[in-house]
C-alpha atoms as a PDB file:
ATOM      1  CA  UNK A   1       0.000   0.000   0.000  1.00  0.00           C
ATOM      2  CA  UNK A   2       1.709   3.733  -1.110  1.00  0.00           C
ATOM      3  CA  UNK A   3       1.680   6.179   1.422  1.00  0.00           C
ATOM      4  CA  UNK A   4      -0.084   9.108   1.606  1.00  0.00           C
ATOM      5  CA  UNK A   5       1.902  12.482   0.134  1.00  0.00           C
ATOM      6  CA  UNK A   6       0.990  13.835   3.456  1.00  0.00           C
ATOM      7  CA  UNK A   7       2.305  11.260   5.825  1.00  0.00           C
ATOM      8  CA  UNK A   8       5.532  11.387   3.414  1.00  0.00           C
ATOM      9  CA  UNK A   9       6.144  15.127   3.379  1.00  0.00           C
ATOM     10  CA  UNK A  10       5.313  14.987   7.577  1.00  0.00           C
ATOM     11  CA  UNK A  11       8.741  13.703   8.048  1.00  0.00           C
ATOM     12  CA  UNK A  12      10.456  17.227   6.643  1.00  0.00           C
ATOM     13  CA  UNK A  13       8.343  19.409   8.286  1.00  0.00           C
ATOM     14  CA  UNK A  14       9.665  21.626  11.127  1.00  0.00           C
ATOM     15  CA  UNK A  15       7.785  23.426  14.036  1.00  0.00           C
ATOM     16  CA  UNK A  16       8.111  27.406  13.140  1.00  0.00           C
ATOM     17  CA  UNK A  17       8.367  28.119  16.668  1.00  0.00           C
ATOM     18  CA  UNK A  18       9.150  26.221  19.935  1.00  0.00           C
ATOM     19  CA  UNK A  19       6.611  28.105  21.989  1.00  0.00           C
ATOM     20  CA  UNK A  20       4.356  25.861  23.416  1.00  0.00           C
ATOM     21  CA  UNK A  21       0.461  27.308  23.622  1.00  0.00           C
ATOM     22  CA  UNK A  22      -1.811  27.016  25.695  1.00  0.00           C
ATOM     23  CA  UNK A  23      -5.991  27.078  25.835  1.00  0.00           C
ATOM     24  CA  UNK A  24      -5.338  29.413  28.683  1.00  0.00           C
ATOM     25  CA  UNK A  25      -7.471  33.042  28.278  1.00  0.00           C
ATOM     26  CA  UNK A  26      -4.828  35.810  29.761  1.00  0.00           C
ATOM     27  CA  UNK A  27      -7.001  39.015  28.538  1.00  0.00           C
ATOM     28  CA  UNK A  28      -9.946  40.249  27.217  1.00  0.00           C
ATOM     29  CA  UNK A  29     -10.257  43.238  24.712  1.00  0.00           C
ATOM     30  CA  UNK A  30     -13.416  45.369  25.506  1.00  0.00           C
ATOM     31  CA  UNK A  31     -15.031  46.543  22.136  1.00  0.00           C
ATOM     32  CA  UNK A  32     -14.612  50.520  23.251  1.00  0.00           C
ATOM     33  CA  UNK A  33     -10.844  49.908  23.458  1.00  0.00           C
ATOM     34  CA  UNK A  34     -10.660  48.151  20.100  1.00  0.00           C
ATOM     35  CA  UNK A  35     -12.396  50.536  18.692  1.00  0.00           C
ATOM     36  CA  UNK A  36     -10.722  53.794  20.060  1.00  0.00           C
ATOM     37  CA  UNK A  37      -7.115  51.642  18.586  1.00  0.00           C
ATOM     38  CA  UNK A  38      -8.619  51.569  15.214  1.00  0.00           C
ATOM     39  CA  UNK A  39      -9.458  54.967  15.712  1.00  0.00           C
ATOM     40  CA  UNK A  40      -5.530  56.158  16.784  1.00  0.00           C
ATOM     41  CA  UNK A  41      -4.111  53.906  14.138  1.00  0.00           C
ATOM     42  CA  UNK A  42      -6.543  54.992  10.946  1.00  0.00           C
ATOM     43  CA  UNK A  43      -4.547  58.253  10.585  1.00  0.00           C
ATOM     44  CA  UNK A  44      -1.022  56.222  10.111  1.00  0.00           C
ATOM     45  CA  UNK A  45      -2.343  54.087   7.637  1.00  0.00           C
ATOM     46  CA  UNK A  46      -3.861  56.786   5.593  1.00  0.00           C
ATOM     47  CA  UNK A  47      -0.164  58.156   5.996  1.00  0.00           C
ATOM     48  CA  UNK A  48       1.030  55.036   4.427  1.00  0.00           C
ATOM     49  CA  UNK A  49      -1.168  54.664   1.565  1.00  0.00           C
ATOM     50  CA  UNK A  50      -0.373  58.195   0.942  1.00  0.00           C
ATOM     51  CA  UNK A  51       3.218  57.517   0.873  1.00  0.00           C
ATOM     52  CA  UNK A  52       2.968  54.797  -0.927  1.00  0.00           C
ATOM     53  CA  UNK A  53       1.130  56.366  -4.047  1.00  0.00           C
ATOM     54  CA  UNK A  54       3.127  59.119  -3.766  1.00  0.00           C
ATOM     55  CA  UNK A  55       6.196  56.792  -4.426  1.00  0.00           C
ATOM     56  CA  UNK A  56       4.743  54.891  -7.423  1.00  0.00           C
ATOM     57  CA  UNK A  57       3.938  58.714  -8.764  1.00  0.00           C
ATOM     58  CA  UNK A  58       7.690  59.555  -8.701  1.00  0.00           C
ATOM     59  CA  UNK A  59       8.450  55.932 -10.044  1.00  0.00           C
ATOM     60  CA  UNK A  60       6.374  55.481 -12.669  1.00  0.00           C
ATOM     61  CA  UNK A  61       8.343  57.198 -15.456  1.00  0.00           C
ATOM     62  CA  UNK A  62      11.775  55.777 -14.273  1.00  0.00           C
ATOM     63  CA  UNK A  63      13.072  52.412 -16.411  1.00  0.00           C
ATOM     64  CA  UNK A  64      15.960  50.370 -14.791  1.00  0.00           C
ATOM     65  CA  UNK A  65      18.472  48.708 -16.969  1.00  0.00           C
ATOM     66  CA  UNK A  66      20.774  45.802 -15.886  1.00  0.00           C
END
């Protein structure tokens, strides 16, 4: 009987991390504090996306040769 691809490919396969979890609940988020983060982090990303466009502006004319 072949193995399965799974059960093969299993055998490479490392952990990407060594921490050990838990079920354990440490902290709740109220809703009003999530939402007053979003709130203080909305500005930056509209900074970003605003940087970001303004980069592909300057860009877009430019051709690189090897």
């Amino acid at each position: 009987m072949a193995k399965s691809l799974d059960s093969r490919v299993k055998r490479f396969a490392k952990p990407a991390s060594s921490v050990k979890h838990s079920g354990k609940i440490v902290r709740t988020i109220p809703h009003s504090e999530i939402t007053k983060l979003n709130s203080l982090i909305a500005p930056k990303i509209d900074q970003n996306k605003r940087v970001l466009r303004a980069s592909f502006e300057e860009a877009r004319d430019k051709v690189i040769k090897d």
